[in-house]
Protein backbone atom coordinates (compact mmCIF):
# COMPACT_ATOMS: atom_id res chain seq x y z
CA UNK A 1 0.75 37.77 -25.99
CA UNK A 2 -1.70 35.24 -27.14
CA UNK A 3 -0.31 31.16 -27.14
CA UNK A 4 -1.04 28.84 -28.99
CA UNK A 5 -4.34 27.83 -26.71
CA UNK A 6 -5.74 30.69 -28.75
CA UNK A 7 -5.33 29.78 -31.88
CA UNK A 8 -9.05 28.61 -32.28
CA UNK A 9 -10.01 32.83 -30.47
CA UNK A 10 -7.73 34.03 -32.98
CA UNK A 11 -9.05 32.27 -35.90
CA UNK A 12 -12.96 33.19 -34.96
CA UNK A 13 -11.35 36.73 -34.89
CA UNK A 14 -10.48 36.47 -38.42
CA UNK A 15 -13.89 35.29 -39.55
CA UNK A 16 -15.12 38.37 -37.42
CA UNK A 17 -12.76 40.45 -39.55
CA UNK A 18 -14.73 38.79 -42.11
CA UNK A 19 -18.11 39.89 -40.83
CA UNK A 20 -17.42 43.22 -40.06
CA UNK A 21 -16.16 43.75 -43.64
CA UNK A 22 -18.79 42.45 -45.82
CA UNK A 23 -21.90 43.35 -43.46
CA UNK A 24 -20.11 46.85 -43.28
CA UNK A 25 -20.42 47.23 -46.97
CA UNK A 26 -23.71 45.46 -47.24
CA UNK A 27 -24.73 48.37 -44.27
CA UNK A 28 -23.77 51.04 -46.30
CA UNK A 29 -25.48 49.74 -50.33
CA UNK A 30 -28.40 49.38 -48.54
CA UNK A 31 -28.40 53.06 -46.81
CA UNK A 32 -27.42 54.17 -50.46
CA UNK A 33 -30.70 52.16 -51.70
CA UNK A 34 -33.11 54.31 -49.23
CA UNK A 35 -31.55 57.70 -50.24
CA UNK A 36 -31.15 56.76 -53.93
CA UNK A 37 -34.31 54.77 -55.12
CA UNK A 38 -37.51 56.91 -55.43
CA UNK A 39 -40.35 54.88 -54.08
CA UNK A 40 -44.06 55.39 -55.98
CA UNK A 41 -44.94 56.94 -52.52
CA UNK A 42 -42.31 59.40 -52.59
CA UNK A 43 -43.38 60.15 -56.85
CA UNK A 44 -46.98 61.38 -55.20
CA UNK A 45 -45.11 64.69 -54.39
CA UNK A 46 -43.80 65.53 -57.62
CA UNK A 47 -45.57 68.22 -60.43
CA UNK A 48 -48.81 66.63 -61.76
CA UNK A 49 -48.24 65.90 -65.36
CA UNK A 50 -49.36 68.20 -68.05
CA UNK A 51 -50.95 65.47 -70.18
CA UNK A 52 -51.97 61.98 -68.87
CA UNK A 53 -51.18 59.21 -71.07
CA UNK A 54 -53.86 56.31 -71.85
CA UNK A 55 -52.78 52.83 -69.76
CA UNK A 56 -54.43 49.63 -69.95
CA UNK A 57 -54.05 46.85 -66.68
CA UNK A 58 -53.36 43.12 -68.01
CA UNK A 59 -54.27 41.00 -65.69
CA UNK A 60 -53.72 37.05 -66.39
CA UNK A 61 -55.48 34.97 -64.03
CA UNK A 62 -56.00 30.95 -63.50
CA UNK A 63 -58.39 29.63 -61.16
CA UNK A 64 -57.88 32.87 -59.10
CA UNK A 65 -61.43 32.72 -57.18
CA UNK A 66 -59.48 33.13 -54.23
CA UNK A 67 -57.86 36.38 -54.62
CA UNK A 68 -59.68 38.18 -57.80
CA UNK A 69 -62.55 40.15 -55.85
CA UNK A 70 -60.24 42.03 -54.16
CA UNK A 71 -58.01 42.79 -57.05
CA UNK A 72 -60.76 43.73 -58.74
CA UNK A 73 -62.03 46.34 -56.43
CA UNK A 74 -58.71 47.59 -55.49
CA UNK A 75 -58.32 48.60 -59.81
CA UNK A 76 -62.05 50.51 -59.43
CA UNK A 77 -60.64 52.46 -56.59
CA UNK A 78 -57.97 54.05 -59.08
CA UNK A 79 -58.03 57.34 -59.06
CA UNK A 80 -55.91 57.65 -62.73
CA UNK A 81 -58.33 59.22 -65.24
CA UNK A 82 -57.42 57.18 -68.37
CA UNK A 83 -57.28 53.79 -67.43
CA UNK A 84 -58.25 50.57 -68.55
CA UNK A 85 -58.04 47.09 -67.23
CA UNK A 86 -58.55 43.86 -68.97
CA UNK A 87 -58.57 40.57 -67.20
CA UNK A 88 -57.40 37.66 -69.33
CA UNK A 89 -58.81 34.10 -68.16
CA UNK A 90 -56.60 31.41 -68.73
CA UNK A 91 -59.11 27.85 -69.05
CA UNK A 92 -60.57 28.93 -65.14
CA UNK A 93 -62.90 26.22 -64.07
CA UNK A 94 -63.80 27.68 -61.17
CA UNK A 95 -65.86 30.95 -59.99
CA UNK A 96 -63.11 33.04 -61.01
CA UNK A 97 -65.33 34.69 -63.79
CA UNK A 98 -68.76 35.12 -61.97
CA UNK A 99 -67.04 36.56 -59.31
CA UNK A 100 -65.70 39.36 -61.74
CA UNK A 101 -69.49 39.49 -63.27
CA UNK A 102 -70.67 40.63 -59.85
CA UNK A 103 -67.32 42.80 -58.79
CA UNK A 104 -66.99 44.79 -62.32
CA UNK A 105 -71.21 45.44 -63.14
CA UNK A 106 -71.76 48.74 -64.86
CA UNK A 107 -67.81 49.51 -65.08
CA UNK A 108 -67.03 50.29 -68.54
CA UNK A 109 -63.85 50.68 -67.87
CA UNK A 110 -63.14 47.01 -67.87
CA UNK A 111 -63.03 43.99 -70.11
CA UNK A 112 -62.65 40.11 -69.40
CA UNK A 113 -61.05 38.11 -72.34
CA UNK A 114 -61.26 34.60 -72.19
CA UNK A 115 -58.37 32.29 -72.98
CA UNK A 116 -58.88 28.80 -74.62
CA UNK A 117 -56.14 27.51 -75.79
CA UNK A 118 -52.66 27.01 -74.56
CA UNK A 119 -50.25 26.89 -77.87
CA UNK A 120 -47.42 24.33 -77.85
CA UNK A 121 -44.40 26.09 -76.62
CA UNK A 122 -45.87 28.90 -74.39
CA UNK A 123 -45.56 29.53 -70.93
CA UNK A 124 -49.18 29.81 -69.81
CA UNK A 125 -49.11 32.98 -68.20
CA UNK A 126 -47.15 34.53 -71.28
CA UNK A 127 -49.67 33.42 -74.07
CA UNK A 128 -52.51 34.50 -71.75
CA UNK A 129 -50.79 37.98 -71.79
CA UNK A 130 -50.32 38.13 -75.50
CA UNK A 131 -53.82 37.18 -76.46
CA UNK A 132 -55.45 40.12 -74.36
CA UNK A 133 -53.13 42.35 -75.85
CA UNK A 134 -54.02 41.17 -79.68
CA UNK A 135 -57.53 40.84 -78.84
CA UNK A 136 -58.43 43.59 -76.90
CA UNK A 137 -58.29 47.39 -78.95
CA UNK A 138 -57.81 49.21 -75.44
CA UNK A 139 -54.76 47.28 -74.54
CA UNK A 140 -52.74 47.28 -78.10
CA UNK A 141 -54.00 51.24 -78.64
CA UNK A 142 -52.74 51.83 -74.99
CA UNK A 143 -49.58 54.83 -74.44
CA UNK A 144 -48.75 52.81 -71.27
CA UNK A 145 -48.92 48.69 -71.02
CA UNK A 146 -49.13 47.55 -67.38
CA UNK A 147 -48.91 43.80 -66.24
CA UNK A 148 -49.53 42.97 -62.87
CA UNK A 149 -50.79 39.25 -61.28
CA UNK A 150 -54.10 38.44 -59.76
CA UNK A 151 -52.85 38.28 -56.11
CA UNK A 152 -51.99 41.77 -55.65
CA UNK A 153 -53.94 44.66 -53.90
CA UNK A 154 -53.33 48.42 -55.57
CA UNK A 155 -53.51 51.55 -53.30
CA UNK A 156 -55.93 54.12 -54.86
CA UNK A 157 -53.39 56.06 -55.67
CA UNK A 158 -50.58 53.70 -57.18
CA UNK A 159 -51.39 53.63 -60.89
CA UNK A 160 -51.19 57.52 -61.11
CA UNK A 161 -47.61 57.56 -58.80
CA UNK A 162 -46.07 54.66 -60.75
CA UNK A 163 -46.72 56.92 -63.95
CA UNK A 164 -45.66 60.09 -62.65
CA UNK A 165 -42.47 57.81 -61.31
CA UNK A 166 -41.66 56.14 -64.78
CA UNK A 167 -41.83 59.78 -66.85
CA UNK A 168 -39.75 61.64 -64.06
CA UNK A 169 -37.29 58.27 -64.32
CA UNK A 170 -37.91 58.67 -68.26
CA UNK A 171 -38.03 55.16 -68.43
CA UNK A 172 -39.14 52.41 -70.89
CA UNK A 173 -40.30 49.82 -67.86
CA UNK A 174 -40.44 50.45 -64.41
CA UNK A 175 -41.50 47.34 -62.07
CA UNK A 176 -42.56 47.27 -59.05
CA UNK A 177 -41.01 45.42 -56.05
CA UNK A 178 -44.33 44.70 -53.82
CA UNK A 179 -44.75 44.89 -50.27
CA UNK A 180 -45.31 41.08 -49.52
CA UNK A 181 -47.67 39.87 -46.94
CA UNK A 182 -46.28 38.51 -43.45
CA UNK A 183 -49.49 36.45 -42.12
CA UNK A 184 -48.11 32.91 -41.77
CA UNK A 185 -44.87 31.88 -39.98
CA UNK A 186 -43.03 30.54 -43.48
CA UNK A 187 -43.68 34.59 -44.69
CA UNK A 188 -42.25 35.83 -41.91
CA UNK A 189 -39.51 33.55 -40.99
CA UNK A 190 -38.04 32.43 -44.60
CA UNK A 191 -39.74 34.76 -47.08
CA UNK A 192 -37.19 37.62 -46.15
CA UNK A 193 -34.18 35.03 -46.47
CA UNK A 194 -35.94 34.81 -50.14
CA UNK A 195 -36.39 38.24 -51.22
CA UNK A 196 -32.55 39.44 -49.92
CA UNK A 197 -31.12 36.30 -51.87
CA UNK A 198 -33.32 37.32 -55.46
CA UNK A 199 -31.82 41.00 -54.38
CA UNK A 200 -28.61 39.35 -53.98
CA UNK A 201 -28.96 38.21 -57.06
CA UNK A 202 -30.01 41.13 -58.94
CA UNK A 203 -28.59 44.40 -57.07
CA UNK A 204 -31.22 47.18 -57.65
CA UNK A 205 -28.78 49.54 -57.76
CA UNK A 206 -26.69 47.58 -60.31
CA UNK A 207 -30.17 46.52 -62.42
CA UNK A 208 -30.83 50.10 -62.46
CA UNK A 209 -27.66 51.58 -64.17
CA UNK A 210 -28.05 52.38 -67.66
CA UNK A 211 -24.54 50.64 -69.09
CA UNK A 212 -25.50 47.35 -67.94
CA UNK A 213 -28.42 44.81 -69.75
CA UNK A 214 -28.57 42.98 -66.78
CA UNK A 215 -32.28 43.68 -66.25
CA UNK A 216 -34.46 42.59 -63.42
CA UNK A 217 -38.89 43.36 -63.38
CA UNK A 218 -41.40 42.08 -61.14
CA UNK A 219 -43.78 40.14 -63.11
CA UNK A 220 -46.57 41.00 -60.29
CA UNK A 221 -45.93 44.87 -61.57
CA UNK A 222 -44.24 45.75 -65.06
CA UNK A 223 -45.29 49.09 -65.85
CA UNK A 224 -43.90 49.58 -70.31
CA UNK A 225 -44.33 52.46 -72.72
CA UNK A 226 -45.83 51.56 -75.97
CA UNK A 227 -42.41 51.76 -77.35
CA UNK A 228 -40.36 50.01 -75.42
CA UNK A 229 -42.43 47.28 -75.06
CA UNK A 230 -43.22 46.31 -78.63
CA UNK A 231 -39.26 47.30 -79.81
CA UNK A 232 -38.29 44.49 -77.45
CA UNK A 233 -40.90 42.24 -79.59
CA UNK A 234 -43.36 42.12 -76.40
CA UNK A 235 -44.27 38.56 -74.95
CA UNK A 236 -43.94 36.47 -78.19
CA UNK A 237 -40.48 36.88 -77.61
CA UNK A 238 -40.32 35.36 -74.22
CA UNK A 239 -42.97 33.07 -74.94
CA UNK A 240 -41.00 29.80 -73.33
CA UNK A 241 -39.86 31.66 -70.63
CA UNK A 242 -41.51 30.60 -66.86
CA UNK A 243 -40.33 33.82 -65.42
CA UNK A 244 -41.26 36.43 -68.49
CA UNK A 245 -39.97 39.13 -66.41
CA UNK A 246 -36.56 38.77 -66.31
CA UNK A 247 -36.43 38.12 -70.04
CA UNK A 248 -38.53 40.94 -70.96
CA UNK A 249 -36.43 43.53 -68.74
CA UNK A 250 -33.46 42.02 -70.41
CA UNK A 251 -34.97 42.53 -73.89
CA UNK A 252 -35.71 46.15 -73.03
CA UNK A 253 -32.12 47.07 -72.04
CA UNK A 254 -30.52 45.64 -74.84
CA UNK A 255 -32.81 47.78 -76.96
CA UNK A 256 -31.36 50.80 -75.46
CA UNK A 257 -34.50 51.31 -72.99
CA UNK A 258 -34.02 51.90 -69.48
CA UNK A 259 -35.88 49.62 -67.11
CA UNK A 260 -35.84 50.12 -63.26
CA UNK A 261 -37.08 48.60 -60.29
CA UNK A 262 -38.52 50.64 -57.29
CA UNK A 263 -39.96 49.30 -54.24
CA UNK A 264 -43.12 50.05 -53.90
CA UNK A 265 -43.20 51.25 -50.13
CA UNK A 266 -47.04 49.19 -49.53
CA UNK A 267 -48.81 50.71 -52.68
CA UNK A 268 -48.38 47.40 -53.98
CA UNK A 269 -49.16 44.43 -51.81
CA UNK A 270 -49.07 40.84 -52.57
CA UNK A 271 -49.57 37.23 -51.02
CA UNK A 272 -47.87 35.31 -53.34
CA UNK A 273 -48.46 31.77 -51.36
CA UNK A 274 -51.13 30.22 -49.06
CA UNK A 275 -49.22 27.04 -47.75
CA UNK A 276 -45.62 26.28 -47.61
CA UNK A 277 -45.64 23.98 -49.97
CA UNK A 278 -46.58 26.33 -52.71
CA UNK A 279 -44.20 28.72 -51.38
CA UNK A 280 -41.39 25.93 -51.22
CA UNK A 281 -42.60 25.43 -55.34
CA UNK A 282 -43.08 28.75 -56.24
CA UNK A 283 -39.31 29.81 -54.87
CA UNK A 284 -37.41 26.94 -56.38
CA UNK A 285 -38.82 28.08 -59.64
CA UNK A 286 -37.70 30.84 -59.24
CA UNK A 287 -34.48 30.46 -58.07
CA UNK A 288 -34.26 28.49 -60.88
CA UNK A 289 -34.99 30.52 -63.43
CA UNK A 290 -32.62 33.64 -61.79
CA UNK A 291 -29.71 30.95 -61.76
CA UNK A 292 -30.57 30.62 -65.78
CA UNK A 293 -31.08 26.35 -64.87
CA UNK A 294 -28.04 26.15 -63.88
CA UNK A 295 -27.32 23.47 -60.65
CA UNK A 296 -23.62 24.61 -60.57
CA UNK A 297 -25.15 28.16 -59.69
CA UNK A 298 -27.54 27.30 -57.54
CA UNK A 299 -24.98 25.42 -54.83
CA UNK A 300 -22.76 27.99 -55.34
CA UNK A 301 -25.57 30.44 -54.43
CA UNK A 302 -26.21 28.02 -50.81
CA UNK A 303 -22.74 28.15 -50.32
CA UNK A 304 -22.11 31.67 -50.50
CA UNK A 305 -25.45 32.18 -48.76
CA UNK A 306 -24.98 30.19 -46.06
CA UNK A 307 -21.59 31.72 -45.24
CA UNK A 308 -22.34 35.12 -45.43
CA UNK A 309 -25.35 35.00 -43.60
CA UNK A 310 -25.61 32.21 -41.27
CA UNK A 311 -21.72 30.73 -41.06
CA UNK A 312 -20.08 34.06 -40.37
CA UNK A 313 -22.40 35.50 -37.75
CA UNK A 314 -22.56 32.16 -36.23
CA UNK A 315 -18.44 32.98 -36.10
CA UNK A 316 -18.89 36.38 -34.89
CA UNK A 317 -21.24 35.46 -31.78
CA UNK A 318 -19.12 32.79 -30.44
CA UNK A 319 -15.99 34.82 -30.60
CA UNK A 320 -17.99 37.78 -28.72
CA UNK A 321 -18.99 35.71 -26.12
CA UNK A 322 -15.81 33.79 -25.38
CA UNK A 323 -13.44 36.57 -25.81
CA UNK A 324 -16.26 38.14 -23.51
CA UNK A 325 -15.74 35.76 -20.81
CA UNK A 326 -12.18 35.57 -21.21
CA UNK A 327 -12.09 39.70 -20.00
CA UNK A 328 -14.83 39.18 -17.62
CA UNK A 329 -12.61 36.09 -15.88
CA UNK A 330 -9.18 38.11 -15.98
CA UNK A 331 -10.74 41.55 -14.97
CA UNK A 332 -8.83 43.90 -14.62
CA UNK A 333 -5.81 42.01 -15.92
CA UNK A 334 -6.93 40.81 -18.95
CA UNK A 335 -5.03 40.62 -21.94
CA UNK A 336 -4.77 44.09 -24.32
CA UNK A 337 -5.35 41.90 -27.24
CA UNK A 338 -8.48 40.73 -26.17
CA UNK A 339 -10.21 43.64 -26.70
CA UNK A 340 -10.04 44.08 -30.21
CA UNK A 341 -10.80 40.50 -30.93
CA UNK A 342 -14.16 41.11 -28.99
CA UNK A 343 -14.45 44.45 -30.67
CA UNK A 344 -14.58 43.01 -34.45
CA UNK A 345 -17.45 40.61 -33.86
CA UNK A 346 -19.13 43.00 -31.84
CA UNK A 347 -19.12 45.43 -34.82
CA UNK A 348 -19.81 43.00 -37.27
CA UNK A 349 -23.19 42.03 -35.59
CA UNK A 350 -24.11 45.37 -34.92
CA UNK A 351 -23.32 45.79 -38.99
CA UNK A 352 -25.26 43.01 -39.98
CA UNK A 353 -28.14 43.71 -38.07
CA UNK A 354 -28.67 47.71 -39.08
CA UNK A 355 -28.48 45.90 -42.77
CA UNK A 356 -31.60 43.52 -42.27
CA UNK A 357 -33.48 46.29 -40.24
CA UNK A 358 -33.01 48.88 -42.85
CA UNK A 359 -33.76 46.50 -45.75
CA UNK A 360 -36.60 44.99 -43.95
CA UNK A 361 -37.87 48.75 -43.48
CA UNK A 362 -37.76 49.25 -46.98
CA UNK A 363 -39.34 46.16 -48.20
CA UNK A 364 -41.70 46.53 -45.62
CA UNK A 365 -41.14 43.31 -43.76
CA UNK A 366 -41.84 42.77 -39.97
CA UNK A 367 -38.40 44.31 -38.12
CA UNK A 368 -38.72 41.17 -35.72
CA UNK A 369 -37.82 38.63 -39.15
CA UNK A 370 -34.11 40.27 -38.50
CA UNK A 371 -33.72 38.53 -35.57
CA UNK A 372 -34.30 35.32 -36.96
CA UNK A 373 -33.21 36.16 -40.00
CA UNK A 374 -30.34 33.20 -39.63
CA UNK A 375 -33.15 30.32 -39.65
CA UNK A 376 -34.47 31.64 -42.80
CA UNK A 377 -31.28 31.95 -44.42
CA UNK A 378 -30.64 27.94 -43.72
CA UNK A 379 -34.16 27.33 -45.43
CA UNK A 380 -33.77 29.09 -48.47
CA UNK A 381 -29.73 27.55 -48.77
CA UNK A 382 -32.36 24.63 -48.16
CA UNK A 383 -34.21 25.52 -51.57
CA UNK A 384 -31.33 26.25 -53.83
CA UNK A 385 -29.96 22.85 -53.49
CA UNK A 386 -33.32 21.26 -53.45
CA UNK A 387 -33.93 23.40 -56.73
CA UNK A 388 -30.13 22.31 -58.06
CA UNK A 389 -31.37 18.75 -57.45
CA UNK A 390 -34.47 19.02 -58.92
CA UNK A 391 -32.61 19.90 -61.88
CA UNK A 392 -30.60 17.49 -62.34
CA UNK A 393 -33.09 14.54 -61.61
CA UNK A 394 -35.24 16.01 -64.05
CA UNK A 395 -38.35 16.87 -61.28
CA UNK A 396 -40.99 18.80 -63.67
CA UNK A 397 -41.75 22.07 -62.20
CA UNK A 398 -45.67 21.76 -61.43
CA UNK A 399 -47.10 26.13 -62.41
CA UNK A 400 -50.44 27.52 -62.99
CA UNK A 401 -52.47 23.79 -64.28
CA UNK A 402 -49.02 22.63 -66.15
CA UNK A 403 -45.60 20.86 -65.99
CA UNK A 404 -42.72 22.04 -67.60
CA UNK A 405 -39.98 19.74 -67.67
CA UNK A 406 -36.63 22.07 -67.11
CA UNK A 407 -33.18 20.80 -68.67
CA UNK A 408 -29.72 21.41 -66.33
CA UNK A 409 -27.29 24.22 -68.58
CA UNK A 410 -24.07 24.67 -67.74
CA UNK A 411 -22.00 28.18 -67.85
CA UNK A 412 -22.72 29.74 -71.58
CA UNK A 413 -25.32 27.58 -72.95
CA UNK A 414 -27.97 29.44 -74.12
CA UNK A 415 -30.87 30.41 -72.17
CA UNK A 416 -34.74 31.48 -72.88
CA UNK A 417 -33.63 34.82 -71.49
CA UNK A 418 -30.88 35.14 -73.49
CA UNK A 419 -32.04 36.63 -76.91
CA UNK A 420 -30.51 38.08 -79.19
CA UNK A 421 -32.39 41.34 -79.95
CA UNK A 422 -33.01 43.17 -82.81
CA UNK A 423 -35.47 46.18 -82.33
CA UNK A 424 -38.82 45.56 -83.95
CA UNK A 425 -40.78 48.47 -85.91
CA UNK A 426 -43.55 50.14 -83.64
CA UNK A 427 -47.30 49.16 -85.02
CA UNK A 428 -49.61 51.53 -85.69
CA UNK A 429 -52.69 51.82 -83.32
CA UNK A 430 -55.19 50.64 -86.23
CA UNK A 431 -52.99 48.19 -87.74
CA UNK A 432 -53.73 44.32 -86.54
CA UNK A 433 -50.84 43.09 -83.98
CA UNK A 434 -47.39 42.46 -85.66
CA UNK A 435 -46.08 38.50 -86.50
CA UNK A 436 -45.15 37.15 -83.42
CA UNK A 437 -41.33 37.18 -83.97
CA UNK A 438 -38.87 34.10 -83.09
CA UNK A 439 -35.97 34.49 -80.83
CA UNK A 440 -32.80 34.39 -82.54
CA UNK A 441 -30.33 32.49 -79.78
CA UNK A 442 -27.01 35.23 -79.12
């Protein structure tokens, strides 16, 4: 029987208990993601549509010298046969524009708008949005509206699947989760630790269900039908919004669309950062935004985070290895209760790493970020109470040329994404855009 010299065993058995329970259930949503999801991939093997609808590619872009060209030619590779791309430039004072001039020559099929002025009360990237789409006949005519962001890379073949995806799905948005880009050591070591938190946050399987309006897009993919994007009152209404996506799946839910996410399975890739520091500003923004500026919910967010995935584990190794030793000294007379207590964690590891290496499978991230997975975890607990603080010390968030100074809400104070929602009429193809329309708070 144990004494009370093993309390402290015991007690790092219970934590194991713990482990093995919540990384056993983790284990199995994300085997019920891989079966359940359809990836855009996986849409490439289903009937060829009778009729294709028209869709016209938004593209908003700032100073995006860096990354346009091959954007750019990745969109001419397309094989879709009614498609149309505009790219809206936001007040670029670089290259950004020549470079297109060269890139796009003798392609009818595309149009650059230029973007002057930045209204009071817009989130750049939203007004540059909304004025292609007023300006531009090909994108307000369009059957199908897609937004995507200047740093991603489309497969040939990923504007045709993502259509053939959304009509099977019968969906009013489908978004794209991108494969993301694992050159530098930040990418692969914490950007993982990001992406499972934001799915954390927003469950796919959960966002996808049809009796919830808890919606969740991917503004570097949001693939809408005509309808459902100008019933939800299209970008005006999430004009102060810094992360337009979430509010505009939101929108489209609570107008009885159905908007789904779908990993995109690499027909979608993306580098969203260069350095660390942009990633380190890009992600508390972010986080921000998903915990609706709330500081209480982002430390509640590290905490959780950092006992699930780096506290518990930590739990689980130590008890292996001592209740390991502790059989290995007294072989062959050790203890019978031993061996379950070096069974749990043993399980629970095992648990917890099948998880990351079947998420990281289907996100596409390097199988060899599971191991290390613990490190990022402690980074990105890192970032939500850096982004919590932030918050409360009133640090502007520095995006795309601008500030935006970001007030701390507590539980049920309203929210950009929170709108209340009143389906708008559907304009006619030759009628001029419709009033941009206010949101009403809920």
């Amino acid at each position: 029987m144990p004494t009370y010299a093993d309390i402290p065993l015991l007690l790092l058995a219970l934590a194991s208990a713990g482990l093995l329970a919540y990384w056993s259930v983790a284990l199995l949503t994300v085997r019920r993601l891989r079966s359940t999801l359809l990836t855009p991939r996986q849409a490439l093997a289903l009937p060829e549509l009778p009729s294709w609808p028209s869709v016209c590619v938004v593209i908003p872009a700032h100073n995006e010298s860096r990354v346009i060209a091959g954007l750019a030619k990745s969109l001419r590779q397309q094989d879709y046969p009614h498609l149309r791309v505009v790219f809206s430039l936001d007040r670029c004072t670089d290259d950004t524009e020549a470079i297109l001039a060269t890139e796009l020559a003798g392609d009818t099929r595309f149009r650059v708008h230029q973007v002057s002025a930045w209204p009071e009360g817009w989130a750049g990237k939203v007004n540059a949005v909304w004025s292609a789409v007023r300006a531009c006949p090909e994108a307000y005519g369009a059957d199908l509206l897609l937004f995507a962001d200047a740093d991603t890379l489309f497969d040939p073949r990923c504007v045709r699947a993502s259509v053939k995806l959304m009509t099977h799905r019968q969906v009013g948005l489908l978004s794209l989760l991108s494969s993301l880009t694992h050159r530098a050591w930040f990418e692969r070591l914490v950007q993982p630790a990001a992406t499972t938190q934001l799915m954390r946050t927003f469950p796919p399987l959960r966002v996808n269900r049809d009796r919830t309006t808890r919606g969740m897009a991917n503004g570097q993919f949001m693939l809408f039908t005509r309808e459902a994007y100008f019933r939800a009152g299209g970008h005006p209404s999430v004009r102060e919004a810094l992360l337009e996506d979430l509010a505009m799946a939101q929108r489209v839910k609570r107008t009885g669309h159905m908007a789904e996410v779908a990993f995109a399975d690499a027909m979608l890739t993306c580098r969203m950062y260069e350095s660390y520091d942009a990633f380190c500003r890009g992600w508390k923004r972010i986080f921000t935004e998903s915990a609706r500026q709330s500081p209480a919910r982002l430390y509640k967010a590290a905490i959780t985070t950092l006992l699930e995935t780096v506290i518990l584990p930590a739990a689980g190794a130590v008890c292996l290895v001592w209740s390991g030793l502790r059989i290995a000294t007294d072989w062959p007379n050790a203890p019978a209760w031993l061996w379950p207590v070096a069974g749990l964690p043993l399980l629970g590891l095992v648990c917890y790493q099948l998880t990351m290496i079947l998420g990281f499978r289907l996100g596409r991230a390097p199988l060899s970020s599971a191991l290390i997975f613990p490190l990022g975890s402690v980074a990105v607990c890192w970032l939500l109470v850096a982004a919590g603080l932030d918050l409360q010390r009133g640090v502007p968030i520095r995006w795309a040329g601008r500030q935006y100074l970001l007030k701390p809400r507590k539980r049920g104070q309203w929210h950009p994404a929170e709108f209340a929602v009143v389906p708008a009429q559907i304009p006619s193809r030759d009628a001029p855009p419709p009033d941009e329309p206010v949101p009403a708070k809920l």
